[in-house]
Protein backbone atom coordinates (compact mmCIF):
# COMPACT_ATOMS: atom_id res chain seq x y z
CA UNK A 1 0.58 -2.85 -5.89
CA UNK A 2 1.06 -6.14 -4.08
CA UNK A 3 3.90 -7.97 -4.44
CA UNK A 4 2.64 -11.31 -2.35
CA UNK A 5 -1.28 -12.56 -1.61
CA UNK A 6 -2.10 -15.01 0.87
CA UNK A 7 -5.18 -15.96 0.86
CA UNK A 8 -6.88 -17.81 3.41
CA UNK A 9 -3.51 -20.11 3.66
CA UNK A 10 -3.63 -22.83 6.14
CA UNK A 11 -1.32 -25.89 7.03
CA UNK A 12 -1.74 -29.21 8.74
CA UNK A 13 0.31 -32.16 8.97
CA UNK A 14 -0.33 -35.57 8.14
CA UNK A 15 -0.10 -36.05 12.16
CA UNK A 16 -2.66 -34.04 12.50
CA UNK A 17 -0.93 -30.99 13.83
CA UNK A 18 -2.08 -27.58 12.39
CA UNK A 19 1.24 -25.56 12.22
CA UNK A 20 -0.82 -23.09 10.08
CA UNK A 21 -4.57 -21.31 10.33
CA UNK A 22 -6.38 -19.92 7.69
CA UNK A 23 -4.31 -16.74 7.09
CA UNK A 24 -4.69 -13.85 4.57
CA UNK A 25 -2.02 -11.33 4.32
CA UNK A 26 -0.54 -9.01 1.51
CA UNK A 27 3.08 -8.39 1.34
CA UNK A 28 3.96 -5.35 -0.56
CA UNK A 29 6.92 -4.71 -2.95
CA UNK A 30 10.01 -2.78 -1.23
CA UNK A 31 9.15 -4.05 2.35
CA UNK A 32 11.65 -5.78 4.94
CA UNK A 33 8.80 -7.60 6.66
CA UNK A 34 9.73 -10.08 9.88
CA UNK A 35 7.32 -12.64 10.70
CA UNK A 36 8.06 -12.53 14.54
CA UNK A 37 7.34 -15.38 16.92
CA UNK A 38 8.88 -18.51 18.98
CA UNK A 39 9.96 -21.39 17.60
CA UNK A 40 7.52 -23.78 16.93
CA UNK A 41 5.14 -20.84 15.91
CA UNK A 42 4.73 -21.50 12.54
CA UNK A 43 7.03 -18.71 10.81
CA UNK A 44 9.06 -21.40 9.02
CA UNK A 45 5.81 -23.07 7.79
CA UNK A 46 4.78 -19.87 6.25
CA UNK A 47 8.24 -19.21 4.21
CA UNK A 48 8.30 -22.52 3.20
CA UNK A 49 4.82 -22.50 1.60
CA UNK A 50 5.44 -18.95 -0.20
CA UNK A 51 9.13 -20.96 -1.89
CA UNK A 52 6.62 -23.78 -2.77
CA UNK A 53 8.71 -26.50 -0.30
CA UNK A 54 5.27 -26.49 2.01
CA UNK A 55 1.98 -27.34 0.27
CA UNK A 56 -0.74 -25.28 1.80
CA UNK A 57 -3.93 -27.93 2.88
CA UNK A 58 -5.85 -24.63 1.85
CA UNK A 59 -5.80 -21.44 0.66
CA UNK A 60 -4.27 -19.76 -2.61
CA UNK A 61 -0.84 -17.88 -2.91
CA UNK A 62 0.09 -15.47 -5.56
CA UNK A 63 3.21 -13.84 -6.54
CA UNK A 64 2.66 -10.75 -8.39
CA UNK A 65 0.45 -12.12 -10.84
CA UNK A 66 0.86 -15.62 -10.81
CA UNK A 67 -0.69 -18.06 -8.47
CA UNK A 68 1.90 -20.94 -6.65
CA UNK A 69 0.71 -24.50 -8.30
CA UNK A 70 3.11 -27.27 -8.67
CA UNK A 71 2.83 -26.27 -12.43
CA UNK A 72 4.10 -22.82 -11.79
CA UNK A 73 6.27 -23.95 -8.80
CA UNK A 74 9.68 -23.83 -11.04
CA UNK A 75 9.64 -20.68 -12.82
CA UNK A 76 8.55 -18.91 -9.31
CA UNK A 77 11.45 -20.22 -7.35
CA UNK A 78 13.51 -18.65 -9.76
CA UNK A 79 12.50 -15.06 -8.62
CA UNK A 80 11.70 -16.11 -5.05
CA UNK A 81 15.16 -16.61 -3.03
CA UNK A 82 16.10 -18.34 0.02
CA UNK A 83 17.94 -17.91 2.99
CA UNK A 84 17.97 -20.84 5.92
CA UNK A 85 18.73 -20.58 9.34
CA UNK A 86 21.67 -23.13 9.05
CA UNK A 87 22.81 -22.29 5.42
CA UNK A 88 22.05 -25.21 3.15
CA UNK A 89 25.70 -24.48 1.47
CA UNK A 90 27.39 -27.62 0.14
CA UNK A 91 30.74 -27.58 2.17
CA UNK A 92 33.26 -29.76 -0.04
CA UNK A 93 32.25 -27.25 -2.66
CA UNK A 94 34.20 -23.83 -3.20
CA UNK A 95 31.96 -20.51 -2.57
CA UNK A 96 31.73 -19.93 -6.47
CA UNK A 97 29.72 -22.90 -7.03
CA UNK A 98 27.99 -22.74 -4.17
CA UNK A 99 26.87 -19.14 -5.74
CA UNK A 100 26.14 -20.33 -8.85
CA UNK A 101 23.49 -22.64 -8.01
CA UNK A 102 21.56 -19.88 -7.35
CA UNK A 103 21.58 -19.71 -11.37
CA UNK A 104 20.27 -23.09 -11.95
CA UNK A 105 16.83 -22.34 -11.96
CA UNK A 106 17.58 -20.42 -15.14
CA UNK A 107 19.74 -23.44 -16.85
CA UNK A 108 18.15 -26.48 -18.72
CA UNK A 109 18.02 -29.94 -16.12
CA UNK A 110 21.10 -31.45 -18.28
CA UNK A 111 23.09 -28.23 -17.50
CA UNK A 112 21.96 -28.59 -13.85
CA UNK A 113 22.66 -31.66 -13.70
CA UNK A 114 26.53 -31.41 -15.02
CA UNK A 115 26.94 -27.95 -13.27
CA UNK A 116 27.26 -26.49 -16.84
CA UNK A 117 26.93 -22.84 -16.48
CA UNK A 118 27.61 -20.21 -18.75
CA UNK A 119 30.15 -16.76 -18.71
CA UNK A 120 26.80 -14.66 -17.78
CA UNK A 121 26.51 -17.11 -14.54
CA UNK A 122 29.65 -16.07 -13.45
CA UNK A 123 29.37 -12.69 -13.79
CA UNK A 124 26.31 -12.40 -11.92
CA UNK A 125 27.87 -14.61 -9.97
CA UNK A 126 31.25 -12.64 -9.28
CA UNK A 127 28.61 -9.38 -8.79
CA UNK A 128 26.54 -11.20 -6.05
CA UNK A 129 29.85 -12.14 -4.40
CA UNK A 130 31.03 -8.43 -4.52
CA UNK A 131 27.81 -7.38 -3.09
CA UNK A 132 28.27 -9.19 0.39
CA UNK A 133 31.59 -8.31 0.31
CA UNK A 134 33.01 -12.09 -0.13
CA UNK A 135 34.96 -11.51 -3.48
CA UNK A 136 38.44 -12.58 -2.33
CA UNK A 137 37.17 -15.74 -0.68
CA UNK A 138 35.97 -17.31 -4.53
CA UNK A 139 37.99 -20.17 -4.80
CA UNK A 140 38.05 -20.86 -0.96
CA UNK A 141 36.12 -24.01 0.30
CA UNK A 142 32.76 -23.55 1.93
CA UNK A 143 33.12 -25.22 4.88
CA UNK A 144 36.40 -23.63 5.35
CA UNK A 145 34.59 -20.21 6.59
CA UNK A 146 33.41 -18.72 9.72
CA UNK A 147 29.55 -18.54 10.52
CA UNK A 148 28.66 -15.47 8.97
CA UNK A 149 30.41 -16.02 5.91
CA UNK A 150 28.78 -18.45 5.17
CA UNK A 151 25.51 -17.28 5.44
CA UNK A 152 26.84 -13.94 3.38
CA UNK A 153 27.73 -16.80 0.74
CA UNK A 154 23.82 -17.95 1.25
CA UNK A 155 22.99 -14.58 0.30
CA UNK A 156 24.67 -14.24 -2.88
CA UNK A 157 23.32 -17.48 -3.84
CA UNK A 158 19.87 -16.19 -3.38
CA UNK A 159 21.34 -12.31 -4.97
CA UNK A 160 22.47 -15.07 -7.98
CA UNK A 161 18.87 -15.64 -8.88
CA UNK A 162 18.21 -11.86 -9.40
CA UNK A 163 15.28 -12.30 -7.26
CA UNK A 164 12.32 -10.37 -6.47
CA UNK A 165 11.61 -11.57 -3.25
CA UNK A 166 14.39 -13.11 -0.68
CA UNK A 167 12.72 -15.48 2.37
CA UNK A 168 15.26 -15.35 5.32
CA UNK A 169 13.95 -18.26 7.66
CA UNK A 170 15.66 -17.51 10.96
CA UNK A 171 19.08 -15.96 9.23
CA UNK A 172 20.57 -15.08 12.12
CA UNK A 173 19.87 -18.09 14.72
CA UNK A 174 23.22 -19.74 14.29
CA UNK A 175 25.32 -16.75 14.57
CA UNK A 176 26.56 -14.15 17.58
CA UNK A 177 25.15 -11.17 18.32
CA UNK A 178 27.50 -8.78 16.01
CA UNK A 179 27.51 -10.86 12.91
CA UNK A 180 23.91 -10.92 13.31
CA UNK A 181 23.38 -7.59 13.29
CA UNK A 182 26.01 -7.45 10.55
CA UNK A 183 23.84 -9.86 8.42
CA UNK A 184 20.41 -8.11 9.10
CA UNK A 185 21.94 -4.91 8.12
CA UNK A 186 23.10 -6.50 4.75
CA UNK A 187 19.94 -7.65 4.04
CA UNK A 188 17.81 -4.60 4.89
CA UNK A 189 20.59 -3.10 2.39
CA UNK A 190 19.91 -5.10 -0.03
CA UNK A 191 16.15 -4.16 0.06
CA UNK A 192 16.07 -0.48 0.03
CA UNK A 193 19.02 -0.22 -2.29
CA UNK A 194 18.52 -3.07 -4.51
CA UNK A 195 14.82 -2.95 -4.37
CA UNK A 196 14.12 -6.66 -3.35
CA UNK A 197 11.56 -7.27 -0.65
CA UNK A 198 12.56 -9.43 2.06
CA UNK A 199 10.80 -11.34 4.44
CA UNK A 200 12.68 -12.87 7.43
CA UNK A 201 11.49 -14.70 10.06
CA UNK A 202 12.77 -13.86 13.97
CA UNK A 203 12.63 -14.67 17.66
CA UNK A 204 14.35 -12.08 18.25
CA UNK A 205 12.58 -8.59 19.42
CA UNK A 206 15.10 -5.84 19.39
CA UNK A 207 16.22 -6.80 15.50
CA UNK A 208 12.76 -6.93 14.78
CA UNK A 209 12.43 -3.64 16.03
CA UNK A 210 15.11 -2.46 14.82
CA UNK A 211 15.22 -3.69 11.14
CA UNK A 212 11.57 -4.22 10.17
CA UNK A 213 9.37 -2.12 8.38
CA UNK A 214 6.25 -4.38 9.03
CA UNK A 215 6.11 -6.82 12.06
CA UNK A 216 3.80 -9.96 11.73
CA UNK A 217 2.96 -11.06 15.11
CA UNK A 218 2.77 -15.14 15.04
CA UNK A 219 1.57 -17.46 17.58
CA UNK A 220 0.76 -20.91 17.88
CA UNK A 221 0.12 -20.86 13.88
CA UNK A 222 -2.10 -17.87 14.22
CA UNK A 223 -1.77 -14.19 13.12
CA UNK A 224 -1.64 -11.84 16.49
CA UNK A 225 -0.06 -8.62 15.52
CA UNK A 226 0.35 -7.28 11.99
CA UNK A 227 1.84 -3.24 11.93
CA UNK A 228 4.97 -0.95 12.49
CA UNK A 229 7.42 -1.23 15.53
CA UNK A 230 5.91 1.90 16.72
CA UNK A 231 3.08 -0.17 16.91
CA UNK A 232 4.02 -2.96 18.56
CA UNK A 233 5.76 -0.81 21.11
CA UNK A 234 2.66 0.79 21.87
CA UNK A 235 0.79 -2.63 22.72
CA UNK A 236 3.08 -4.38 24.25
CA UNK A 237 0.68 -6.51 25.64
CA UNK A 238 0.33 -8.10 22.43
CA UNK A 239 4.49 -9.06 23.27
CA UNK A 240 2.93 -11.12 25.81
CA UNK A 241 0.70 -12.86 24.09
CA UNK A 242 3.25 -13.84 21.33
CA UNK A 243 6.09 -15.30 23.66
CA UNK A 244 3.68 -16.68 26.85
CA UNK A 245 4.07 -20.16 27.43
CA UNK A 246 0.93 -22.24 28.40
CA UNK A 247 2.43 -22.56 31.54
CA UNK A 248 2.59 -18.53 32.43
CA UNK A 249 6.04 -18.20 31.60
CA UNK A 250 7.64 -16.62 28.30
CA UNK A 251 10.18 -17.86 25.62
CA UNK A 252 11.75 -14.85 25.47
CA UNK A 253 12.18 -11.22 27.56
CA UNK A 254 10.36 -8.69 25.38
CA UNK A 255 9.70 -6.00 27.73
CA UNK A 256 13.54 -6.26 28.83
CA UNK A 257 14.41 -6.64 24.67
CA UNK A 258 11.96 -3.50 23.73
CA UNK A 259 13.84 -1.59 26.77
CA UNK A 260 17.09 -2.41 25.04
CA UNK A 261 15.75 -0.40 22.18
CA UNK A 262 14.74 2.62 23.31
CA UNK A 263 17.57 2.91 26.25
């Protein structure tokens, strides 16, 4: 059963630019799917639409069985996490808050509002924070932490919401090579064991490879490759035609990042 529907989704700007053609994909519960592609590809435009912060100019979106309208737009965000490239965390706040605003999609706009939250709040709260492995850094200030710990607090906010989908947007961008590997490997963790589909979106081949169960092949706002990493190693042609530049040259090395792999 599908867990995500995209139907014939497309995007463009007020400007005029199309970051998005008509697109129709199904996302299936349980998978760690990576939208691969250079920036500027349109793998951020996507995410955004399926959390409901991008309105698609066309095209329908459902989650499980409920379509994405600004009517339905709360109560989907609750079970629809997200992860951003440069954390979103409030800084001057400690990592327990931080966390629990993952819950206030389940509180009442007055409770929002005064930060109200309830002893179930922070037990989930305290769980999430166990689950990446942050527990003893609670009470510490957010800005206070390295890189990766604060995008392991990100997570937990998104864990907070008891989610059924998390929507990594470039999760590992900011960070060096080990943490990101680090984070990826939490996160594909937290899929197969905790049964949450995630979809994150990369420039990066040799995590894609790597981590993905699906690969979704994006360029210049269209769909160019959509199967396994055994797949894409097999046409790596299609590598090409996702990184190329107009000018002949490529955003990134594939054939040297796919080598990497399979040294």
């Amino acid at each position: 059963m599908f867990l995500i529907q995209i139907n014939q989704v497309s995007k463009r700007y007020e400007n005029g630019f199309q970051a998005l053609h008509a697109t129709t994909l199904t996302i299936n519960s349980g998978e760690f799917t990576v939208i691969l592609g250079p920036s500027g590809a349109g793998k951020s435009t996507l995410l955004r639409m399926l959390n409901g912060l991008e309105t698609p100019s066309n095209g329908e979106i459902w989650i499980g069985d409920r379509q994405l309208t600004a009517k339905s737009r709360r109560s989907i965000r609750a079970k629809v996490g997200m992860v951003f490239q440069q954390f979103n965390l409030v800084g001057r706040l400690n990592v327990m808050t931080n966390v629990l605003t993952g819950r206030l999609h389940h509180r009442s706009w007055w409770e929002s509002l005064l930060y109200l939250f309830p002893k179930k709040d922070y037990d989930i709260a305290h769980w999430a924070l166990a689950r990446v492995d942050l527990t003893e850094k609670a009470w510490n200030r957010a800005s206070r932490l390295s890189g990766g710990q604060q995008q392991r607090v990100a997570i937990a906010r998104a864990l907070a919401q008891q989610p059924a989908v998390i929507l990594a947007d470039e999760p590992v961008a900011s960070l060096d090579p080990v943490t990101s590997e680090e984070i990826m490997e939490l996160l594909l963790e937290i899929c197969k064991n905790d049964g949450v589909t995630v979809i994150a979106s990369l420039h990066q081949v040799e995590l894609a490879m790597r981590f993905a169960d699906r690969i979704i092949g994006i360029k210049q706002g269209q769909v160019v490759f959509d199967g396994t990493p055994t797949e894409l190693v097999t046409e790596q042609s299609t590598l090409q035609i996702i990184y190329r530049r107009e000018d002949g040259g490529t955003d990134e090395d594939p054939n040297l990042e796919v080598a990497v792999v399979h040294s």
